[in-house]
Protein backbone atom coordinates (compact mmCIF):
# COMPACT_ATOMS: atom_id res chain seq x y z
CA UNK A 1 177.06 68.06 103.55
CA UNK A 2 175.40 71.02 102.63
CA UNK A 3 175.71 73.87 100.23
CA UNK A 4 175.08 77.21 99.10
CA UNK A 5 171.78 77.96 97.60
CA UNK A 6 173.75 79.69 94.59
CA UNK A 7 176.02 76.38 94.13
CA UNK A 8 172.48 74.25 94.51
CA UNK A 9 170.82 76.43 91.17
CA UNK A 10 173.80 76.15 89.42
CA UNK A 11 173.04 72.38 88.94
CA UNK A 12 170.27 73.36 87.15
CA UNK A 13 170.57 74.02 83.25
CA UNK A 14 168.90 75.35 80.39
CA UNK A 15 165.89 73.17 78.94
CA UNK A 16 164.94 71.39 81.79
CA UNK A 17 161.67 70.68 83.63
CA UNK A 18 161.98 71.61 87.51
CA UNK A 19 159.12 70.95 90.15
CA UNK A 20 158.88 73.64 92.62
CA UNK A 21 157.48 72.03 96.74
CA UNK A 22 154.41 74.65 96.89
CA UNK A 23 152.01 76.65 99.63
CA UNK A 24 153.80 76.64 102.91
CA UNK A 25 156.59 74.53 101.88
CA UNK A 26 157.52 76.65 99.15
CA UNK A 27 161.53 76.95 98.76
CA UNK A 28 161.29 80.49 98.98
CA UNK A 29 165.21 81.24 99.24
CA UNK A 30 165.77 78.39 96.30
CA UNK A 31 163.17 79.99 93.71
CA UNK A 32 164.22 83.19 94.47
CA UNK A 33 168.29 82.04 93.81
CA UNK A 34 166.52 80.35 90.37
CA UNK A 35 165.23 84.15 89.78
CA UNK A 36 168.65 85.72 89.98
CA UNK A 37 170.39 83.15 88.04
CA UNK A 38 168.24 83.32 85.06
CA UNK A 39 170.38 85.43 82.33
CA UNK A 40 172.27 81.91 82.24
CA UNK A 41 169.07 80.36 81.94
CA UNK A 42 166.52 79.52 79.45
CA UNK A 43 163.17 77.76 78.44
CA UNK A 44 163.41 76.06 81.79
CA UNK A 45 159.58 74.59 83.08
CA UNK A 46 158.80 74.96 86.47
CA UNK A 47 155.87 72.79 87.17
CA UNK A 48 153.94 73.38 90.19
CA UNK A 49 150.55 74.36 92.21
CA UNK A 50 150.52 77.05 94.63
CA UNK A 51 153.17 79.13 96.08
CA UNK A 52 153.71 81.40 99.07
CA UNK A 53 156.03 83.76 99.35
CA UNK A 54 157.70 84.22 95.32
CA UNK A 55 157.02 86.06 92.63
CA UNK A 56 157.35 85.09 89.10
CA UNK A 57 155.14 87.37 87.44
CA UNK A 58 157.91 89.65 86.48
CA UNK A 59 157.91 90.13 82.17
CA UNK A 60 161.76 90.15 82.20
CA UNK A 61 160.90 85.89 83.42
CA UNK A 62 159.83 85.46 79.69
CA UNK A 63 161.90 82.66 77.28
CA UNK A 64 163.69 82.01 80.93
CA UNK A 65 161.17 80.25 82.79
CA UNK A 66 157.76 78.93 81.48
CA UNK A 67 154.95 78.69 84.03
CA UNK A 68 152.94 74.79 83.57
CA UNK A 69 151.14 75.74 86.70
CA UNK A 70 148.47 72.60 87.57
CA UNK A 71 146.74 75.05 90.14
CA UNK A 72 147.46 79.12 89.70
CA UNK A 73 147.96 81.20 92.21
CA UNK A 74 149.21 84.80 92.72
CA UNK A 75 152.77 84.00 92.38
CA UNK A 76 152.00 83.24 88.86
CA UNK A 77 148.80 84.45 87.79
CA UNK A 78 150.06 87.39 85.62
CA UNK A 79 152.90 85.26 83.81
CA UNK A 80 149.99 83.02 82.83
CA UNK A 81 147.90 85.77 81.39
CA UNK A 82 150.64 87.28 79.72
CA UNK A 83 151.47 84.12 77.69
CA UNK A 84 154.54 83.33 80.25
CA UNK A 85 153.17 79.94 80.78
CA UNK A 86 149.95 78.09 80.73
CA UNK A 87 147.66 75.97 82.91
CA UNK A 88 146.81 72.45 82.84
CA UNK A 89 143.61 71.13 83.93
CA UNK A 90 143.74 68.00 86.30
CA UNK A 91 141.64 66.71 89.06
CA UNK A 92 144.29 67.33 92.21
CA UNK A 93 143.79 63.45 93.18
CA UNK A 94 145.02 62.72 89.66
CA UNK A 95 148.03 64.78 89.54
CA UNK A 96 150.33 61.73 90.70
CA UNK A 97 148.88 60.01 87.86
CA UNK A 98 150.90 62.62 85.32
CA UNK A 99 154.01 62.09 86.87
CA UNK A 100 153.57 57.92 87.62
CA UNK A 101 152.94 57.57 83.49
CA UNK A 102 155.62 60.29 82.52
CA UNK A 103 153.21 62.55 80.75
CA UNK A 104 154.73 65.46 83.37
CA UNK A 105 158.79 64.16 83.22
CA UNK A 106 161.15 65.98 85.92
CA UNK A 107 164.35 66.58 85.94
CA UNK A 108 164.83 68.46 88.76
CA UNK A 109 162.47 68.67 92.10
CA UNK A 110 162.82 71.70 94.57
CA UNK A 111 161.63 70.63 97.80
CA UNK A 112 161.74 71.98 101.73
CA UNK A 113 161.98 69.60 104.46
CA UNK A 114 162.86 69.10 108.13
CA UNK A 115 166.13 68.04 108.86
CA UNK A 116 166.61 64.83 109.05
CA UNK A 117 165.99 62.78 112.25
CA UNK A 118 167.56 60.56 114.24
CA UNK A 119 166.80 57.65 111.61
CA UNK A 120 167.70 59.79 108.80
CA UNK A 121 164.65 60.63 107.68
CA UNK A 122 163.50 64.56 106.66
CA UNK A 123 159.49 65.33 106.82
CA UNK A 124 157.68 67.44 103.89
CA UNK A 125 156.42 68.68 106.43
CA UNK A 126 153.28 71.18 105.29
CA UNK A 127 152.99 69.85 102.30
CA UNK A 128 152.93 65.83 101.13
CA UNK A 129 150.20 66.27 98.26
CA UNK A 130 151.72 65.22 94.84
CA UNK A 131 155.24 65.92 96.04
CA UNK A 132 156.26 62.41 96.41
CA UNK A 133 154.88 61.69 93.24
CA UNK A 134 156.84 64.28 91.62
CA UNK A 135 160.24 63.65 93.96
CA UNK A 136 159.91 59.72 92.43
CA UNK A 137 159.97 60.83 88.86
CA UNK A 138 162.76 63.42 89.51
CA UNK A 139 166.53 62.81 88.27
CA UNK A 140 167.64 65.25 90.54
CA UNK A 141 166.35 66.29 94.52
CA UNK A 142 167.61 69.68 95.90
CA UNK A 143 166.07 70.45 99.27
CA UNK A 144 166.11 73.23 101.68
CA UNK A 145 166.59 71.92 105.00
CA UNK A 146 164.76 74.07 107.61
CA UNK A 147 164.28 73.55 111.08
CA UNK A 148 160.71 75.53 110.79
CA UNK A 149 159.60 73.17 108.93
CA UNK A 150 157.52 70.62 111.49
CA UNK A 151 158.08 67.19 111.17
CA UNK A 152 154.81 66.06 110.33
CA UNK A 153 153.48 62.22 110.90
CA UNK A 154 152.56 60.13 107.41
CA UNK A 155 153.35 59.62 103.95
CA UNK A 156 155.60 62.77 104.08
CA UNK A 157 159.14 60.95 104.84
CA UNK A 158 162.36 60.77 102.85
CA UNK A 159 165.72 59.69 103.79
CA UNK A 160 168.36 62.59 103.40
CA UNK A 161 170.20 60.04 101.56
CA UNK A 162 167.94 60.88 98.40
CA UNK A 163 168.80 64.52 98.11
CA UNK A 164 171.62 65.19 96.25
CA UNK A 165 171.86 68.52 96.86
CA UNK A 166 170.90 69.71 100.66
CA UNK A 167 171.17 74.13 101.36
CA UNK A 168 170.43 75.02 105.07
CA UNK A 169 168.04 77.43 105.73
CA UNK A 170 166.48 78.89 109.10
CA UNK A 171 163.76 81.05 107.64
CA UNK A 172 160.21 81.29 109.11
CA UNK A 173 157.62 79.65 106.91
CA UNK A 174 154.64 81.12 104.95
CA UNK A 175 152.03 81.83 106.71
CA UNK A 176 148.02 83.04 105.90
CA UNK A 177 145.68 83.71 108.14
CA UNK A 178 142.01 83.22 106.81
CA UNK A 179 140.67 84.51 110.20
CA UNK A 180 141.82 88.37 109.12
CA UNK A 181 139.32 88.43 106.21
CA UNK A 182 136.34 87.21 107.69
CA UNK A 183 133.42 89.74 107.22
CA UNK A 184 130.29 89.89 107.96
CA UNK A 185 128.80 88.01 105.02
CA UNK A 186 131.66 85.07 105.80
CA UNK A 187 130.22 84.55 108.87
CA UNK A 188 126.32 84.79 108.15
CA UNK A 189 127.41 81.95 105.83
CA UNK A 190 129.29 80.24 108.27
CA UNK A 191 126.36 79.98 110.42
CA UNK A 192 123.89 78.69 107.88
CA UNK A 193 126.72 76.17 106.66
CA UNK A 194 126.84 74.96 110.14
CA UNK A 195 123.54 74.31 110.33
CA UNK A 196 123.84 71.56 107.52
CA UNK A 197 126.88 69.79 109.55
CA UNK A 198 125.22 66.95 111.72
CA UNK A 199 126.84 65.17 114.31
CA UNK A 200 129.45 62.31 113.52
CA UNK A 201 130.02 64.45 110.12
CA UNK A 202 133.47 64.21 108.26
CA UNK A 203 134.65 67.39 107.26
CA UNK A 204 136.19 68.77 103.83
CA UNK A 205 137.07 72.61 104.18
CA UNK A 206 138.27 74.38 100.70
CA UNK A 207 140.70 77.06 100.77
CA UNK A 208 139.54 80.74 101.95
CA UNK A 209 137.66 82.57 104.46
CA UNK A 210 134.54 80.48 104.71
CA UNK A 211 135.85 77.41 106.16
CA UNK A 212 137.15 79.15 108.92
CA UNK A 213 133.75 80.91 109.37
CA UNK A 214 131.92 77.30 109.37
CA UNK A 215 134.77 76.09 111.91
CA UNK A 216 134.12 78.65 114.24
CA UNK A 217 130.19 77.70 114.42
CA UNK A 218 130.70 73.60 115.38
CA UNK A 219 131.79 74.26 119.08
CA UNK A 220 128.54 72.52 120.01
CA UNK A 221 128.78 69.57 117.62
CA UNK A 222 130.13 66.20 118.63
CA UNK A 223 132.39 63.45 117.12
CA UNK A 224 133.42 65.18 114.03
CA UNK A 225 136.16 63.98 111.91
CA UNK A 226 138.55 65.56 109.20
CA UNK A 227 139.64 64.15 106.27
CA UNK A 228 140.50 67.71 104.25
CA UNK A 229 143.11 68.15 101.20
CA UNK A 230 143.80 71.67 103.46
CA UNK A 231 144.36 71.86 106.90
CA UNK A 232 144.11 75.62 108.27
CA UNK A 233 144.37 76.98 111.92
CA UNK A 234 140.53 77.33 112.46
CA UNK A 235 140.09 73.57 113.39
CA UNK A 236 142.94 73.56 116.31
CA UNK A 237 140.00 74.68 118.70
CA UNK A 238 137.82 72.30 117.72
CA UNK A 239 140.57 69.49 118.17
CA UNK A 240 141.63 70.08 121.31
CA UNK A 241 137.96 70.84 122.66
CA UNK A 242 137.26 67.18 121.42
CA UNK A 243 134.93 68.41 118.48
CA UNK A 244 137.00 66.87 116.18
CA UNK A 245 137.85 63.28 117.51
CA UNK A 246 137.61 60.82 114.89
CA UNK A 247 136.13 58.24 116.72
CA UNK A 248 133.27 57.93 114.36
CA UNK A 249 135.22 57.77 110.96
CA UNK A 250 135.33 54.35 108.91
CA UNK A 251 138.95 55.17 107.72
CA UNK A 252 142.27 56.23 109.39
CA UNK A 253 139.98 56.44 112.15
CA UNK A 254 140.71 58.21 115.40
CA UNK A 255 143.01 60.47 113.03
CA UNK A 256 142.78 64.08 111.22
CA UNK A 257 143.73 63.49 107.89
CA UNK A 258 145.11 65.84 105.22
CA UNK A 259 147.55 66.54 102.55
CA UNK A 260 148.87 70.09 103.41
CA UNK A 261 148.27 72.33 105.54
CA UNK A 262 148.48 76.52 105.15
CA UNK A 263 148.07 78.79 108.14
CA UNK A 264 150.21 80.57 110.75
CA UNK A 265 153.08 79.56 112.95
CA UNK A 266 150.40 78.43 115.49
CA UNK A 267 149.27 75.67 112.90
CA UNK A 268 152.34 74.54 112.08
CA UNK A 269 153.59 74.36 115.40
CA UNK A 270 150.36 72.49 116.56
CA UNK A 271 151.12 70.00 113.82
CA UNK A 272 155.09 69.23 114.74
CA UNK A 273 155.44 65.49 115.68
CA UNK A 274 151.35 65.64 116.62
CA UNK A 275 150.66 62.23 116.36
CA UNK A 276 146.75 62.49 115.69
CA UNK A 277 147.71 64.04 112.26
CA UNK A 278 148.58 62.36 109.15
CA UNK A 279 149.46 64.23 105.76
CA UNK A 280 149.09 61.67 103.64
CA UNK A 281 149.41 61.74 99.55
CA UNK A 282 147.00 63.19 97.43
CA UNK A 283 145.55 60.20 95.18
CA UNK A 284 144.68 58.44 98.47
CA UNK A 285 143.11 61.95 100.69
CA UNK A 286 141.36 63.26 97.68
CA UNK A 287 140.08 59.88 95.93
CA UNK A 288 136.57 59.89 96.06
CA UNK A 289 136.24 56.12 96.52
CA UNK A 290 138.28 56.53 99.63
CA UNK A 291 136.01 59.75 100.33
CA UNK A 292 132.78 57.85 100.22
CA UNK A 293 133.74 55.16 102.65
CA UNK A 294 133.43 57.43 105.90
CA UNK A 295 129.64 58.95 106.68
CA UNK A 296 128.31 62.18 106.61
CA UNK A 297 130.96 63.35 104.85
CA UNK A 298 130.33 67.06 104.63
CA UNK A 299 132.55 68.60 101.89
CA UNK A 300 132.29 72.52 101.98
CA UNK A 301 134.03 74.37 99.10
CA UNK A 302 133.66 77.83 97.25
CA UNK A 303 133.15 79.47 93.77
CA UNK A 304 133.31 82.08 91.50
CA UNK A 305 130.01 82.07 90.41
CA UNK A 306 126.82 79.58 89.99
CA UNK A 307 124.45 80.05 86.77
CA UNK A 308 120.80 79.12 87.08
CA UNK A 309 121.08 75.48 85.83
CA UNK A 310 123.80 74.65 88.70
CA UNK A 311 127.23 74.92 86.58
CA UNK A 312 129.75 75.68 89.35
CA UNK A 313 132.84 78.05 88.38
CA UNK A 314 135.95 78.18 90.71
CA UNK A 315 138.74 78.44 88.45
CA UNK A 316 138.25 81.41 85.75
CA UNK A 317 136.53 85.08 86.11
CA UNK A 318 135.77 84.46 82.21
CA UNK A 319 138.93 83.64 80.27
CA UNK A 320 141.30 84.72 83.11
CA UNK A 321 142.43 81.75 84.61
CA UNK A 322 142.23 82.47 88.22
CA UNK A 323 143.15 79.49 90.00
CA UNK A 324 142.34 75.76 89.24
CA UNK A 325 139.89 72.69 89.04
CA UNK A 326 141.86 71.59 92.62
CA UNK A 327 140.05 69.06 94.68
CA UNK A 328 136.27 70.40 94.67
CA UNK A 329 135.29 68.23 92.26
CA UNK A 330 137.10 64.99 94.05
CA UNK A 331 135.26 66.04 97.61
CA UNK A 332 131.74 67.05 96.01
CA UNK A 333 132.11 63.73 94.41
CA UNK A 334 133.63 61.66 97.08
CA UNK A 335 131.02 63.70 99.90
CA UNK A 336 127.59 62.42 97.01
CA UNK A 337 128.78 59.05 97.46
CA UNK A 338 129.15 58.90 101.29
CA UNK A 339 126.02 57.54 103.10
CA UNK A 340 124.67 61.10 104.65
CA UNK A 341 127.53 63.05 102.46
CA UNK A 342 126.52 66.48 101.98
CA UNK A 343 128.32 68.19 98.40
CA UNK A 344 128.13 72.03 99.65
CA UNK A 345 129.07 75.28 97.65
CA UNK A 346 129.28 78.30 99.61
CA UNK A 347 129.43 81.98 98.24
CA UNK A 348 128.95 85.35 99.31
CA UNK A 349 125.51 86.20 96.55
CA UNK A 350 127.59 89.60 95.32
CA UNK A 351 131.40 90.23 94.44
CA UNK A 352 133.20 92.89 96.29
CA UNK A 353 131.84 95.07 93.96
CA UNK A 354 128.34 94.36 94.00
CA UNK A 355 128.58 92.03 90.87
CA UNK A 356 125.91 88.98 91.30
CA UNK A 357 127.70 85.74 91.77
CA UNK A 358 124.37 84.11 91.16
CA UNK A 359 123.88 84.45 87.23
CA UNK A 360 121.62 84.11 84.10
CA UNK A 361 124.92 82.33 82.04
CA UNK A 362 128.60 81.72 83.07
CA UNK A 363 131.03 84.91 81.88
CA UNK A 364 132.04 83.37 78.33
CA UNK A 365 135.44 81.35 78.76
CA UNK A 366 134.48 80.53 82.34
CA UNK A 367 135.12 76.83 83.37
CA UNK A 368 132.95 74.78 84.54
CA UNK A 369 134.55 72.97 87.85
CA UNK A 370 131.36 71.37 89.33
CA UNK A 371 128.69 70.31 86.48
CA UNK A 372 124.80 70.65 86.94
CA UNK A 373 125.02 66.69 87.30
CA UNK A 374 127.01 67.16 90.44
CA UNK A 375 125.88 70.19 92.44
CA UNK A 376 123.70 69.27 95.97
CA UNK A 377 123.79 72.23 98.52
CA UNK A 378 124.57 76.04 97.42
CA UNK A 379 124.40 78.35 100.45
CA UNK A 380 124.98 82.12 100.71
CA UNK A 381 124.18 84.44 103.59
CA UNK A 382 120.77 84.33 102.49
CA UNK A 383 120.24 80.97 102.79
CA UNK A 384 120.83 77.37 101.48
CA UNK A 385 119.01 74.98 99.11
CA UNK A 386 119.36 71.89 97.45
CA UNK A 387 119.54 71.49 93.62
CA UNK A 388 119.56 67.54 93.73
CA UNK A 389 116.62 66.13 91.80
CA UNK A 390 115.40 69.69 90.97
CA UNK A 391 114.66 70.62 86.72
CA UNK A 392 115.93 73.25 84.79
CA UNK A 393 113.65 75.65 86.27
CA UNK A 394 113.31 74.66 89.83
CA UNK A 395 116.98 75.41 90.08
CA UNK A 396 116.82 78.54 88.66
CA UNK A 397 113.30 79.82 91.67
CA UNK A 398 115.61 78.04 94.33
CA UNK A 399 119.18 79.80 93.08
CA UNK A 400 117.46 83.17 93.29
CA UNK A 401 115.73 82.91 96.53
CA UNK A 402 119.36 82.98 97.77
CA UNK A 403 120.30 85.69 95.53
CA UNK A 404 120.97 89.29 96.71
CA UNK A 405 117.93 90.94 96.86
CA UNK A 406 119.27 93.82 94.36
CA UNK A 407 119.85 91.10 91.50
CA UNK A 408 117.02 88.97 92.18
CA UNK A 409 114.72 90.61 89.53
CA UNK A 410 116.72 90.70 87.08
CA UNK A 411 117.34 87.08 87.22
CA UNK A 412 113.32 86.21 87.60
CA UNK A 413 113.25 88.07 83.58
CA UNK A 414 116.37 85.84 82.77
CA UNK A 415 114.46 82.59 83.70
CA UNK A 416 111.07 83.67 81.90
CA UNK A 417 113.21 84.18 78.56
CA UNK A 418 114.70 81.44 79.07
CA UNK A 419 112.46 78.47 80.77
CA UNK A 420 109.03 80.45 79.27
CA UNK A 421 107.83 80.12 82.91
């Protein structure tokens, strides 16, 4: 039986902790019902990591809803900085871990899924990472049932029977596409990146522009594999080409494996009842012991900005939290371990305004995601190196040969103060 999506938020009161289904599963028409019933509602938590699609930046939000965002996004990013909420550092492979122990306690999880099959079963569809985590801890499951929503093979199955309160919806899903903001830098580091991927590699792809960019520079490899956290519509060529084939993987071989996926309608379409893709949960996709079991595994990920020692940040511009420690650090773990692995950060060398990304010290507050113990390969469009094994100063000759030009002096005075070489 289903219900309306006002009746649905009206089982949810004052005080409690909800969990909000995220990226292209997000319950857009539920959140936004949660919005316009909150003058009845207040100090409510909505834990979650990204959304598509909502807004709850608004200031009027403020002693209604309080943000514990594990990975921030746009929908929230301003409500964080204004005090509306807060983020809490976690490795993304570890965020089952907060809700198997009860440190993160739900009372109510807001989920999308497919409708339910012939056996009863719904799909999460787009999104399995730490939603089943967060659905076993719940005391209550309200779900939108969409028929958009592909019904994705693995770990993403529940039976109808465990949602108690079911809305139909029949609204398209989120979609990104990565492809629209590729520039010229993107692909100049695409290219280069490429160039690192050997044959019989497992991929990792982060979130953004570059992966795409890399994706579109393998048509001439051969018997890659994917074992991502993210699954976006730049490796559906390279699957159905035979690029990507799996055959050379030591685990879940002969599959693609990820934990959500965030694209267009193309991707999600290409990923409805394919049955060479598993979304699988997040502590197993994004452990690095599991990681390090395959070869070559080529982990490519992006940042904010690199100092001259190797610190890595990706979540902060300073004390602005911008987004969150997510899986790099799992993958540029996981891809050190593998026999072959390759740990790569890519980054265009200059903001959009011109701003080196390459630099003397990290902006004070930044966060460091990926320590100077753990950085391998940095690549921008002006070329790659690799930190591993290198000193203090080493690091900081390689890291500006890579630099933009226009920066690079200034950073050759920054190492003489400071490494008196």
């Amino acid at each position: 039986m289903y219900i309306s999506a006002s009746e649905a938020i009206q089982k949810i009161n004052s005080d409690q902790k909800v969990f909000l289904h995220g990226s292209a599963a997000t319950p857009i028409r539920l959140i936004n019902e949660l919005i316009a019933q909150k003058d009845r509602l207040f100090n409510v938590e909505l834990i979650s990591i990204t959304q598509q699609g909502v807004d709850l930046n608004d200031p009027s939000l403020k002693g209604h809803f309080y943000m514990n965002s594990l990975f921030v996004s746009e929908s929230n990013r301003k409500a964080i900085s204004m005090g509306m909420g807060d983020y809490t550092p976690v490795f993304l492979s570890e965020i089952p871990l907060l809700f198997n122990r009860n440190i993160l306690q739900v009372d109510v999880a807001i989920v999308t899924v497919s409708p339910p099959d012939k056996h009863g079963y719904c799909s999460l569809g787009t999104s399995v990472d730490i939603v089943k985590s967060a659905l076993r801890s719940a005391k209550t499951v309200i779900a939108q049932v969409n028929p958009n929503m592909p019904r994705v093979h693995g770990d993403g199955f529940i039976p109808f029977s465990k949602i108690d309160f079911a809305v139909w919806t029949d609204d398209p899903l989120p979609e990104v596409s990565y492809a629209k903001g590729l520039t010229d830098v993107h692909e100049k580091i695409g290219k280069i990146v490429a160039e690192l991927v050997e044959d019989e590699a497992t991929l990792q792809l982060g979130i953004g522009s570059i992966p795409d960019a890399v994706l579109k520079n393998l048509t001439n490899h051969k018997n890659l594999g994917l074992h991502t956290e993210m699954f976006s519509d730049g490796a559906i060529p390279l699957i159905q080409n035979g690029t990507i084939n799996n055959s050379r993987k030591k685990i879940v071989k002969g599959y693609c494996v990820t934990s959500f996926m965030l694209g267009t309608k193309a991707l999600y379409d290409f990923a409805d009842d394919n049955p060479i893709i598993k979304a699988l949960d997040i502590d197993y996709v994004n452990d690095p012991r599991v990681l390090s079991l395959n070869k070559k595994v080529t982990a490519i990920n992006s940042a904010i900005e690199v100092d001259l020692t190797g610190q890595v940040c990706s979540d902060s511009i300073g004390m602005y939290q911008y987004s969150g420690i997510g899986g790099q650090m799992d993958f540029i773990r996981g891809a050190a371990l593998s026999e072959g692995g390759k740990p790569i950060i890519a980054l265009p060398s200059v903001t959009n305004k011109g701003i080196s990304r390459i630099v003397p010290y990290l902006k004070q507050g930044a966060g460091v995601v990926t320590t100077r113990g753990h950085i391998h390969w940095v690549v921008t469009e002006f070329g790659a190196i690799n930190l591993f094994g290198m000193n203090m100063a080493q690091r900081a000759k390689a890291l500006i040969s890579i630099a933009h030009p226009d920066h690079r002096e200034e950073l050759e005075r920054a190492t003489v103060e400071r490494f008196k070489c």
